[in-house]
PDB file of N, CA and C in Angstrom:
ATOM      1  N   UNK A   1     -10.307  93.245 -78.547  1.00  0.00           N
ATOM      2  CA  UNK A   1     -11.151  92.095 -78.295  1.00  0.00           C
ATOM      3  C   UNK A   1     -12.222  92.025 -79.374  1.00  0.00           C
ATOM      4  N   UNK A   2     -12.694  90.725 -79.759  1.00  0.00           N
ATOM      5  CA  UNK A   2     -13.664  90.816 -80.858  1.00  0.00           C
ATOM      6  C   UNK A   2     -14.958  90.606 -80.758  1.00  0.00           C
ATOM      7  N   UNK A   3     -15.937  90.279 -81.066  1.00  0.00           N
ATOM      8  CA  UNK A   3     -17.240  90.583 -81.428  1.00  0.00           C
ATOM      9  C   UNK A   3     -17.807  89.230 -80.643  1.00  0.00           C
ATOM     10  N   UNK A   4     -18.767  89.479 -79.549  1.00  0.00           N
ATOM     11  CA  UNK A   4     -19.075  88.180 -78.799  1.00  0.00           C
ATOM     12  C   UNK A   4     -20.177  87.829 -79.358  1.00  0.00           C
ATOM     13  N   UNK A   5     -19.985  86.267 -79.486  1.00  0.00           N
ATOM     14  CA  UNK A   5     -20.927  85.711 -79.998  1.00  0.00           C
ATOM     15  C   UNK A   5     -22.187  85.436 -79.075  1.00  0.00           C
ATOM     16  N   UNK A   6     -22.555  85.638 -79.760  1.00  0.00           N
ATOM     17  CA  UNK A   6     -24.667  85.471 -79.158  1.00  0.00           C
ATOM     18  C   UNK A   6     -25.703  84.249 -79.560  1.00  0.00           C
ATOM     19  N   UNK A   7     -26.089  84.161 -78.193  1.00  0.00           N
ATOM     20  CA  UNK A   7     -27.377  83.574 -78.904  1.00  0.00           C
ATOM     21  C   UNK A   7     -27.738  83.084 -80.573  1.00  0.00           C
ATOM     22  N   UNK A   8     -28.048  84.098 -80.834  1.00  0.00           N
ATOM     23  CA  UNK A   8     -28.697  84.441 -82.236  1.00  0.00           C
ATOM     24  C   UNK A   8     -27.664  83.716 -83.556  1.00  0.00           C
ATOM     25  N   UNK A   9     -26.420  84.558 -83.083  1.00  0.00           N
ATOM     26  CA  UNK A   9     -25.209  84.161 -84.092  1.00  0.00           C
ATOM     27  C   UNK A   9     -24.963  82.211 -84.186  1.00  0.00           C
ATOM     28  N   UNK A  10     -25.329  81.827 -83.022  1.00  0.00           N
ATOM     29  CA  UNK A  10     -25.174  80.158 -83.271  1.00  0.00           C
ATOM     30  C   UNK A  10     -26.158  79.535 -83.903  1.00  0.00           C
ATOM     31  N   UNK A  11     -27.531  80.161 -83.634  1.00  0.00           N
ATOM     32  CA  UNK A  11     -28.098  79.519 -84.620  1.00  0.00           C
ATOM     33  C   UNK A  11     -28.290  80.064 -85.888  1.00  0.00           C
ATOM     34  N   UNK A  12     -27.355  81.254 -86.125  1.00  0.00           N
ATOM     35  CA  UNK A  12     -27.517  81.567 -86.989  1.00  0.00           C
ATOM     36  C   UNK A  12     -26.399  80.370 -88.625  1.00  0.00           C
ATOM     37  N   UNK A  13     -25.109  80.575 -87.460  1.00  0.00           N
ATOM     38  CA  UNK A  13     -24.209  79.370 -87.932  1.00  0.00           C
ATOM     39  C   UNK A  13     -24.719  77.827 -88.187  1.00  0.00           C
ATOM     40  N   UNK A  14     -25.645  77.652 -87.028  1.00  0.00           N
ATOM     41  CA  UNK A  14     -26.469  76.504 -87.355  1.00  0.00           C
ATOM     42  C   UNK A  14     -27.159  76.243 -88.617  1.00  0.00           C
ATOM     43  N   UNK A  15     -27.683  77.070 -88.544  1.00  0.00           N
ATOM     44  CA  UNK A  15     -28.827  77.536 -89.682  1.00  0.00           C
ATOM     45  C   UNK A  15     -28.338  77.435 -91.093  1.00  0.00           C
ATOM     46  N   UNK A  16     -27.302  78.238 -91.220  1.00  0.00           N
ATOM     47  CA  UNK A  16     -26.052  78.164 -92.581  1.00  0.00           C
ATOM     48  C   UNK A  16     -25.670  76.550 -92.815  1.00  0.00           C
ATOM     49  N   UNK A  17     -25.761  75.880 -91.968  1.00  0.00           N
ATOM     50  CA  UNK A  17     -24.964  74.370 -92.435  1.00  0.00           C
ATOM     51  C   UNK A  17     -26.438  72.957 -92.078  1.00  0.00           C
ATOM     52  N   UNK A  18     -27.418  73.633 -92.140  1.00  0.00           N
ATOM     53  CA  UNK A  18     -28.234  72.821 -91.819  1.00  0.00           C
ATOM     54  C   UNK A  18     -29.761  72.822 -92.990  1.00  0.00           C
ATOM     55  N   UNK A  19     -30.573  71.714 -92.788  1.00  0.00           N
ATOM     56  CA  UNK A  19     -31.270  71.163 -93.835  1.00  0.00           C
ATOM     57  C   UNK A  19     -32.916  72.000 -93.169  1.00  0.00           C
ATOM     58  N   UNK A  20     -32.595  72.675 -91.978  1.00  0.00           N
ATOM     59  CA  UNK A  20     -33.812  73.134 -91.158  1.00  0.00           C
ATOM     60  C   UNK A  20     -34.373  74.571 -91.283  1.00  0.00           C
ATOM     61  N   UNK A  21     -35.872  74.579 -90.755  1.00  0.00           N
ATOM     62  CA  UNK A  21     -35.614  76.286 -91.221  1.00  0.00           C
ATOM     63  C   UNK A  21     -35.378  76.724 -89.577  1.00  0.00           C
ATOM     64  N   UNK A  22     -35.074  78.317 -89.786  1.00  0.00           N
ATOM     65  CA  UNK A  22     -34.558  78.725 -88.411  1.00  0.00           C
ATOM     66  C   UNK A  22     -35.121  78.585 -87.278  1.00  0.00           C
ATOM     67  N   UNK A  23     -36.435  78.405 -87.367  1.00  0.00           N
ATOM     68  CA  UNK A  23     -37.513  78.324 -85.969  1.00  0.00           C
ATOM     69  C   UNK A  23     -36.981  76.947 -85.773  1.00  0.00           C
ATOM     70  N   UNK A  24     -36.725  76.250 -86.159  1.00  0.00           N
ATOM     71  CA  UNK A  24     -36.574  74.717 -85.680  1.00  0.00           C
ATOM     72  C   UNK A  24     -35.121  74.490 -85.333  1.00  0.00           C
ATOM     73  N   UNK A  25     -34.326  74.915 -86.131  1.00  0.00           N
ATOM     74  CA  UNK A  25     -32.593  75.625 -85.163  1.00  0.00           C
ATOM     75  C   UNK A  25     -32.640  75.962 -84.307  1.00  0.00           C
ATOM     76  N   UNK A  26     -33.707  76.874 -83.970  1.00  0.00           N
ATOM     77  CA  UNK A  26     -33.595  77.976 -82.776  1.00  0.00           C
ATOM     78  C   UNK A  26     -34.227  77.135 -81.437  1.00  0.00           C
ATOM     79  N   UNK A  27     -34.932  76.336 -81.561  1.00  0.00           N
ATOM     80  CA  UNK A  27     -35.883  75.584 -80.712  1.00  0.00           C
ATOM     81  C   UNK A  27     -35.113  74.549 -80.362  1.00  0.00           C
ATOM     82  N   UNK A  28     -33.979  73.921 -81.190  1.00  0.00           N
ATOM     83  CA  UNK A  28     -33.046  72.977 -80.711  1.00  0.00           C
ATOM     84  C   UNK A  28     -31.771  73.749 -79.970  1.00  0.00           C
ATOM     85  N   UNK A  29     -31.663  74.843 -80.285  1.00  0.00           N
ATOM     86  CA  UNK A  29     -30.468  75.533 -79.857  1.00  0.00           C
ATOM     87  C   UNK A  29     -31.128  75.834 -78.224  1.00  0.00           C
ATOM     88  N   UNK A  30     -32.405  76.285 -78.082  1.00  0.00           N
ATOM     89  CA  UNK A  30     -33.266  76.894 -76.887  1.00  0.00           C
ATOM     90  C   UNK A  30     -32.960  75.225 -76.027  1.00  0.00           C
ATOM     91  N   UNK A  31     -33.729  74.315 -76.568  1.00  0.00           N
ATOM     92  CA  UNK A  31     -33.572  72.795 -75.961  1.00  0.00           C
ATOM     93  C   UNK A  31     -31.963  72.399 -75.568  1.00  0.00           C
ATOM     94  N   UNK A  32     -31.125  72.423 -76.105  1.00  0.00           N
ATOM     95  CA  UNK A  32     -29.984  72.746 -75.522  1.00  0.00           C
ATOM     96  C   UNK A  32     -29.738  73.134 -74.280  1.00  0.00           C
ATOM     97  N   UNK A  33     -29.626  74.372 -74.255  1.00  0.00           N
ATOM     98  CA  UNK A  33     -29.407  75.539 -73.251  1.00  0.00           C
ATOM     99  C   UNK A  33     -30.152  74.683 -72.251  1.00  0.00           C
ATOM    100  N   UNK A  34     -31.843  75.003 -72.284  1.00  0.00           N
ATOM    101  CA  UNK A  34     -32.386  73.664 -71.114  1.00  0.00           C
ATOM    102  C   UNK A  34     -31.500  73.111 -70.434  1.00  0.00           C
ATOM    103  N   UNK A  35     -31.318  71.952 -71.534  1.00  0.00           N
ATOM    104  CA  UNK A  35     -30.619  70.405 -70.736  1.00  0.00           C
ATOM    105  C   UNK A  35     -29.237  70.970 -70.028  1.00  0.00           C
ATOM    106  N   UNK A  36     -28.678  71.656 -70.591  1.00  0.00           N
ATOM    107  CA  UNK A  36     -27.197  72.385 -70.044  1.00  0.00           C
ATOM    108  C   UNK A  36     -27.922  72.676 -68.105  1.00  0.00           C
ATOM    109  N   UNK A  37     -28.799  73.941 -68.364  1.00  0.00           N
ATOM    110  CA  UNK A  37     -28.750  74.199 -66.935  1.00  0.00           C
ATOM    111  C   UNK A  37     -29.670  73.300 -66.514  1.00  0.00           C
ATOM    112  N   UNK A  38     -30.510  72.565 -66.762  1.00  0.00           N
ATOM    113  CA  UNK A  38     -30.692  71.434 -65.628  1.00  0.00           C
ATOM    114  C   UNK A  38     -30.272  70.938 -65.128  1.00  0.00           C
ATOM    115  N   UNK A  39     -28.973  70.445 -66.194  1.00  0.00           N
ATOM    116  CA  UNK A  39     -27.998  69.520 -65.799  1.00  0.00           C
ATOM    117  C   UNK A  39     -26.759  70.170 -64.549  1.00  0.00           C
ATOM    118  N   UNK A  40     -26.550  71.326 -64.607  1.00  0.00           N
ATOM    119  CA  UNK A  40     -26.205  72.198 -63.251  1.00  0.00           C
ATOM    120  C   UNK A  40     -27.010  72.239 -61.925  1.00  0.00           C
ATOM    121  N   UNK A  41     -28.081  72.609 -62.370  1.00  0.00           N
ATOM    122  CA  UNK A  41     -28.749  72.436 -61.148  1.00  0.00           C
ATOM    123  C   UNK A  41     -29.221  71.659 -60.623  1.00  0.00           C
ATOM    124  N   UNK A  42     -29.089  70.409 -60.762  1.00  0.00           N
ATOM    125  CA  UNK A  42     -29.469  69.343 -61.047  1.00  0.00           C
ATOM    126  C   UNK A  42     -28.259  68.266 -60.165  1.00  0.00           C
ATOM    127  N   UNK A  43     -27.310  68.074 -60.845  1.00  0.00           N
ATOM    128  CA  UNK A  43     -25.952  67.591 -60.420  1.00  0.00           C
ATOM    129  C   UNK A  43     -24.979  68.856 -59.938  1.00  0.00           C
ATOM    130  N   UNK A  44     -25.164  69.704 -60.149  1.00  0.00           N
ATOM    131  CA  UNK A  44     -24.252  70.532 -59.999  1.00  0.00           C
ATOM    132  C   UNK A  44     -22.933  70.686 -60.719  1.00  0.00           C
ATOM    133  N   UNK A  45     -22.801  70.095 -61.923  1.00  0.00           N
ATOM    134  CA  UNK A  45     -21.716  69.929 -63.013  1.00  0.00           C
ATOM    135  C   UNK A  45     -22.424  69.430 -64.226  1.00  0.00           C
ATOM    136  N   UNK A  46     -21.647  69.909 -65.341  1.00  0.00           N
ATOM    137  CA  UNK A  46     -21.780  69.558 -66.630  1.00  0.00           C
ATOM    138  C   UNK A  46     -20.682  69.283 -67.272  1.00  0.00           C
ATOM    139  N   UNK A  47     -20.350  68.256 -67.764  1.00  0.00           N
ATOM    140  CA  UNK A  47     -18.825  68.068 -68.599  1.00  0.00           C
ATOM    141  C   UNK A  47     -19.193  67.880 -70.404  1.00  0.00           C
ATOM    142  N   UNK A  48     -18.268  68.535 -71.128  1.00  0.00           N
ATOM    143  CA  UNK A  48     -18.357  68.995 -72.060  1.00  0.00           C
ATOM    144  C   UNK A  48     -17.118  67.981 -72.755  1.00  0.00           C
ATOM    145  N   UNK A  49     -16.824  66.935 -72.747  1.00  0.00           N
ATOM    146  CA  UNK A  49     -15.587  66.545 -73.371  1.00  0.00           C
ATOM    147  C   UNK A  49     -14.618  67.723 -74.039  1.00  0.00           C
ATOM    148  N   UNK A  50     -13.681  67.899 -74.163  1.00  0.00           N
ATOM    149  CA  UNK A  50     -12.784  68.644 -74.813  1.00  0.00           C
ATOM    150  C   UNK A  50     -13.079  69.734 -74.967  1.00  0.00           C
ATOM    151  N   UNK A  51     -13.857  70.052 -74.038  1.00  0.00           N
ATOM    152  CA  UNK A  51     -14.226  71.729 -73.973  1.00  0.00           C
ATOM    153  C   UNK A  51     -13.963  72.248 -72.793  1.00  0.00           C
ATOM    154  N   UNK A  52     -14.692  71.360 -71.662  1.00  0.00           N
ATOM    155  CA  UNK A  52     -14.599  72.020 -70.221  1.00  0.00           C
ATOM    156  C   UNK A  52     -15.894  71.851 -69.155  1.00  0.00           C
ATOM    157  N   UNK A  53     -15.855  71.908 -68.310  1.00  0.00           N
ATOM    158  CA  UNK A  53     -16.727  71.406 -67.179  1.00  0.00           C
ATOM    159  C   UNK A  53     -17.380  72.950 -66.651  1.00  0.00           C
ATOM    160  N   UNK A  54     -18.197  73.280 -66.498  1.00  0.00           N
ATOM    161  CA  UNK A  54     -19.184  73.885 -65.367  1.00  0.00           C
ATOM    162  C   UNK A  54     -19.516  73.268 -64.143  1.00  0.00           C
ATOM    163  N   UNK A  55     -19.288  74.106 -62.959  1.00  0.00           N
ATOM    164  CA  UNK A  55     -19.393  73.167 -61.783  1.00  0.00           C
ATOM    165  C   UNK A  55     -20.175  74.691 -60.802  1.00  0.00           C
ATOM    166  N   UNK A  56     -21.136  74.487 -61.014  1.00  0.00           N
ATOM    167  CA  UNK A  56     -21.825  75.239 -59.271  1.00  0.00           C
ATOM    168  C   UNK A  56     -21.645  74.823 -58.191  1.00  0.00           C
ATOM    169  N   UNK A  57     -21.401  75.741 -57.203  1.00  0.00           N
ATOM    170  CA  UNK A  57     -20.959  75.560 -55.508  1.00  0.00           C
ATOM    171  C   UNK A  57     -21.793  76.505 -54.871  1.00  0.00           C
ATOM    172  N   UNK A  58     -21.481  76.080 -53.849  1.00  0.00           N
ATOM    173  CA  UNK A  58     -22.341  76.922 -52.908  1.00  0.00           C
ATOM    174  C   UNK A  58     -21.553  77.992 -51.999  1.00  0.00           C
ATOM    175  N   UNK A  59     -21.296  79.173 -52.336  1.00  0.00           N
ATOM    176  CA  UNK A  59     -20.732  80.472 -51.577  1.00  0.00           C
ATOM    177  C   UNK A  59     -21.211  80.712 -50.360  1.00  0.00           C
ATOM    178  N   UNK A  60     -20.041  80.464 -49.384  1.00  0.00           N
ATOM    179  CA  UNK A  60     -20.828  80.801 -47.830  1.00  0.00           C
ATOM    180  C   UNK A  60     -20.869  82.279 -47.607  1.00  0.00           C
ATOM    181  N   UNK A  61     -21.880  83.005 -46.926  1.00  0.00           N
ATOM    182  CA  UNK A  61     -22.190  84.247 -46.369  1.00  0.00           C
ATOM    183  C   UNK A  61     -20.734  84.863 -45.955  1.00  0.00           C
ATOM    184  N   UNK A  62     -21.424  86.086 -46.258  1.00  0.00           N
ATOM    185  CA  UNK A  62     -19.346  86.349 -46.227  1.00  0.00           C
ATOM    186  C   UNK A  62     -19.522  88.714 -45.264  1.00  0.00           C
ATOM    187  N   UNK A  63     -18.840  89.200 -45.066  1.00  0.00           N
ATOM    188  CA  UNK A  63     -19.178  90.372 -44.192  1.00  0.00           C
ATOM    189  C   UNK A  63     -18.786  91.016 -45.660  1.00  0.00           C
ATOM    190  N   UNK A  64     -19.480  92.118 -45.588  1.00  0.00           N
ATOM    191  CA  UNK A  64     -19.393  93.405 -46.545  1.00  0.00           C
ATOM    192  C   UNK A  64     -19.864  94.828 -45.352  1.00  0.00           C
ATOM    193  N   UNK A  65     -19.864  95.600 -46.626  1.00  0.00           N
ATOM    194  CA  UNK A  65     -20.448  97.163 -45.800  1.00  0.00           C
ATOM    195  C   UNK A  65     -21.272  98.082 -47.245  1.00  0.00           C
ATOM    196  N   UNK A  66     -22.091  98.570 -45.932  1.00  0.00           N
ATOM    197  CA  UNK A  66     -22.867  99.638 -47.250  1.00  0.00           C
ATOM    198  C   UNK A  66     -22.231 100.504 -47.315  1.00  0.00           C
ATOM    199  N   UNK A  67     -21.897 101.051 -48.557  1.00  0.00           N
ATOM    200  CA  UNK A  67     -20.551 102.031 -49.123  1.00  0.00           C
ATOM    201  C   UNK A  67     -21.629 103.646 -48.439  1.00  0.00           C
ATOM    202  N   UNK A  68     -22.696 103.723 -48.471  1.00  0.00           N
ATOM    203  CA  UNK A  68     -23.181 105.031 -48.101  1.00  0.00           C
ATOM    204  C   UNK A  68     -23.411 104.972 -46.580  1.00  0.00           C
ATOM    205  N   UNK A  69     -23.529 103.919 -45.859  1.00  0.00           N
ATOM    206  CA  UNK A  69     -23.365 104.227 -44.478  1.00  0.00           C
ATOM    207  C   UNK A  69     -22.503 103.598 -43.675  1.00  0.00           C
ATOM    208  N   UNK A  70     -21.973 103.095 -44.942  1.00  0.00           N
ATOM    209  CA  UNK A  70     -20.211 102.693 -44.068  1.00  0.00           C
ATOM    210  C   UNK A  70     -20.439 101.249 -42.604  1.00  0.00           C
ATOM    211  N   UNK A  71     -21.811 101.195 -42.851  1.00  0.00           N
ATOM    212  CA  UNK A  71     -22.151  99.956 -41.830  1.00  0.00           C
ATOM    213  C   UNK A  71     -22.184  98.421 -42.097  1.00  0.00           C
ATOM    214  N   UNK A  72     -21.519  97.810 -41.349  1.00  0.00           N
ATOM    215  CA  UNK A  72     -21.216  96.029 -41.592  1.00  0.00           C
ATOM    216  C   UNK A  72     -21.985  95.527 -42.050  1.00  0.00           C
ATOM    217  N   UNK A  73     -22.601  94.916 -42.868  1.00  0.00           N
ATOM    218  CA  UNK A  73     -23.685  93.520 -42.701  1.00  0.00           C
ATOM    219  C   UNK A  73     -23.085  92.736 -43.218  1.00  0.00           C
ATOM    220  N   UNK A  74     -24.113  91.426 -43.498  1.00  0.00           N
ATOM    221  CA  UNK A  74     -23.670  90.122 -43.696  1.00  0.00           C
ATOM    222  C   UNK A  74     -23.807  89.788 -44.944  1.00  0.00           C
ATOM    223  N   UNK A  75     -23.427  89.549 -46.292  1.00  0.00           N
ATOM    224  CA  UNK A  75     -24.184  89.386 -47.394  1.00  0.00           C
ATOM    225  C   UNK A  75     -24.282  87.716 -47.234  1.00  0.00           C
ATOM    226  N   UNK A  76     -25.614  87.397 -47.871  1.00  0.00           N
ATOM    227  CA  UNK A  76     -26.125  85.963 -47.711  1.00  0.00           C
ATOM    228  C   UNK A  76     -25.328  85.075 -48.895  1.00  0.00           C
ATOM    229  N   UNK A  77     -25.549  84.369 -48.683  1.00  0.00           N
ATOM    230  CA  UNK A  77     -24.915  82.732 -49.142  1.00  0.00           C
ATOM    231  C   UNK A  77     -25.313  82.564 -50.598  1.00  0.00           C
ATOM    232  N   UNK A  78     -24.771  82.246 -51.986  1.00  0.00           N
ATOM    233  CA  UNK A  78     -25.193  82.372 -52.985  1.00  0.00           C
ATOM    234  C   UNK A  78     -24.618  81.089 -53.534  1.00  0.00           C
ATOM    235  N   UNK A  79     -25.424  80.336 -54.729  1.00  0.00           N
ATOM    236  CA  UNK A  79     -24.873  79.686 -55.411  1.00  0.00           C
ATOM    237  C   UNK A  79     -24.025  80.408 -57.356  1.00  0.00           C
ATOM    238  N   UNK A  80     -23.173  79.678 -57.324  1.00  0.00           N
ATOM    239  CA  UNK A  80     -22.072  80.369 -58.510  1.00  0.00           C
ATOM    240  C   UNK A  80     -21.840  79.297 -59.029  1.00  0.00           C
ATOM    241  N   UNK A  81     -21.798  79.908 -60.662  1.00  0.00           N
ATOM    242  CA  UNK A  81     -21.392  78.764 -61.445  1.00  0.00           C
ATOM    243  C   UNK A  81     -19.965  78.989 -62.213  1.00  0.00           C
ATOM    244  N   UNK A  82     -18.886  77.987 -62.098  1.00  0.00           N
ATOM    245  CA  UNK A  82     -17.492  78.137 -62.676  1.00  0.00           C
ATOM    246  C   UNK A  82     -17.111  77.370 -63.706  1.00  0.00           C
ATOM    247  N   UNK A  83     -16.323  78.024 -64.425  1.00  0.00           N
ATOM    248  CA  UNK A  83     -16.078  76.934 -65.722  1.00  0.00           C
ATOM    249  C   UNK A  83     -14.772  76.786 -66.030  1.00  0.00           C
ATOM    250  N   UNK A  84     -14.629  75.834 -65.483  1.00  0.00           N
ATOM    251  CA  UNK A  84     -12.792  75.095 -66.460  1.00  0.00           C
ATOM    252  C   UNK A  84     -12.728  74.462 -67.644  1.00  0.00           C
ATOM    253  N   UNK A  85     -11.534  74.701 -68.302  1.00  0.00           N
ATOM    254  CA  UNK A  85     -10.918  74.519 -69.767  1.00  0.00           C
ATOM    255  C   UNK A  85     -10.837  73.132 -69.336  1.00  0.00           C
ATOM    256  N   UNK A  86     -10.866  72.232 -70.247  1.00  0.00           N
ATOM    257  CA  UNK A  86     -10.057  70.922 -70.565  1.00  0.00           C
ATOM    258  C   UNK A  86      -8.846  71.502 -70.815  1.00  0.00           C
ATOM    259  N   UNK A  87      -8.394  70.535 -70.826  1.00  0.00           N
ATOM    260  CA  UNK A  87      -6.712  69.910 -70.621  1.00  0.00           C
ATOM    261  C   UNK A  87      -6.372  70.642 -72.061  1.00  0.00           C
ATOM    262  N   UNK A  88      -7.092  70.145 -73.627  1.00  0.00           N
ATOM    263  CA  UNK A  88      -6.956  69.934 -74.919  1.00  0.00           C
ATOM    264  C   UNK A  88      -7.328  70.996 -75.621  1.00  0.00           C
ATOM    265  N   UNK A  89      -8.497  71.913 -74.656  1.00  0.00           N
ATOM    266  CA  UNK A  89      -8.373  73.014 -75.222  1.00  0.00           C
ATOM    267  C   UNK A  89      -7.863  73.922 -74.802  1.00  0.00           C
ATOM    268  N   UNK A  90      -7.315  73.919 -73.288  1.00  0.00           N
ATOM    269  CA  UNK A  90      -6.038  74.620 -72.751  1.00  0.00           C
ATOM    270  C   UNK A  90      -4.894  74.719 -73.752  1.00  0.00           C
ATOM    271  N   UNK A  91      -4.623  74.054 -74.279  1.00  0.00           N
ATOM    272  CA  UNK A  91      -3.269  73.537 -75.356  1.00  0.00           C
ATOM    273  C   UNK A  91      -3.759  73.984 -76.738  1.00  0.00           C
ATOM    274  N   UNK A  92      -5.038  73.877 -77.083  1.00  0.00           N
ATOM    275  CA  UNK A  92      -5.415  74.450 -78.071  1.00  0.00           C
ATOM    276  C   UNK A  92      -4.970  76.539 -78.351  1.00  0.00           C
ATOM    277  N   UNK A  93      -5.945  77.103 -76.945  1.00  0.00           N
ATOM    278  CA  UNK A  93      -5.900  78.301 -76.825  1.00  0.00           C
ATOM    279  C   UNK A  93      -4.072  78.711 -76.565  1.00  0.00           C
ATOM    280  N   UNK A  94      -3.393  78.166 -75.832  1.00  0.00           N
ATOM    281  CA  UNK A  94      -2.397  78.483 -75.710  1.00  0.00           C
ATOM    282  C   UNK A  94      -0.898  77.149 -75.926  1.00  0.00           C
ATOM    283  N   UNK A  95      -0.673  77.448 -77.420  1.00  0.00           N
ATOM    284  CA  UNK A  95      -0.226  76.727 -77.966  1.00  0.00           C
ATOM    285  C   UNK A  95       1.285  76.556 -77.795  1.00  0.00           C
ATOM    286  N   UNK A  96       2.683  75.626 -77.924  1.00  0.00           N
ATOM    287  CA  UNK A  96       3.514  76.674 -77.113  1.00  0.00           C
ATOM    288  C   UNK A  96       4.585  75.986 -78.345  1.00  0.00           C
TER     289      UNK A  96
END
């Protein structure tokens, strides 16, 4: 598996093809990110044309156990965020 890209590395790519200096990459890259999760928490989806959708739901309370006293409880209700491929980059990644 290869080398995950970060934060840093996009605006760093940014940075390489752009007329800006990095604090001002980095502050649009930060402004980004923002609007992304507002836009989740917010609507509860984000669509990405030809990339893929993020969609948060709401996880109902579900039974577990504490592994050291082996006793039931309830774990509480959480929200989760999921992300599907488009169609185009499904076909992209797995080409046939």
């Amino acid at each position: 598996m290869g080398k995950t890209l970060t934060k840093a590395d996009i605006v760093d790519k940014i940075y390489e093809h752009s007329e800006r200096n990095r604090a001002e990459v980095k502050a649009q890259v930060e402004h980004l990110l923002e609007l992304m999760k507002k836009a989740i928490k917010k609507d509860h989806a984000l669509l990405i044309s030809g990339f893929g959708k993020f969609e948060a739901y709401n996880k109902k309370p579900r039974k577990g156990r504490n592994p050291q006293t082996n006793e039931s409880i309830t774990l509480p209700g959480r929200k989760v965020v999921v992300f599907r491929l488009s169609r185009k980059f499904r076909q992209e990644l797995n080409p046939q």
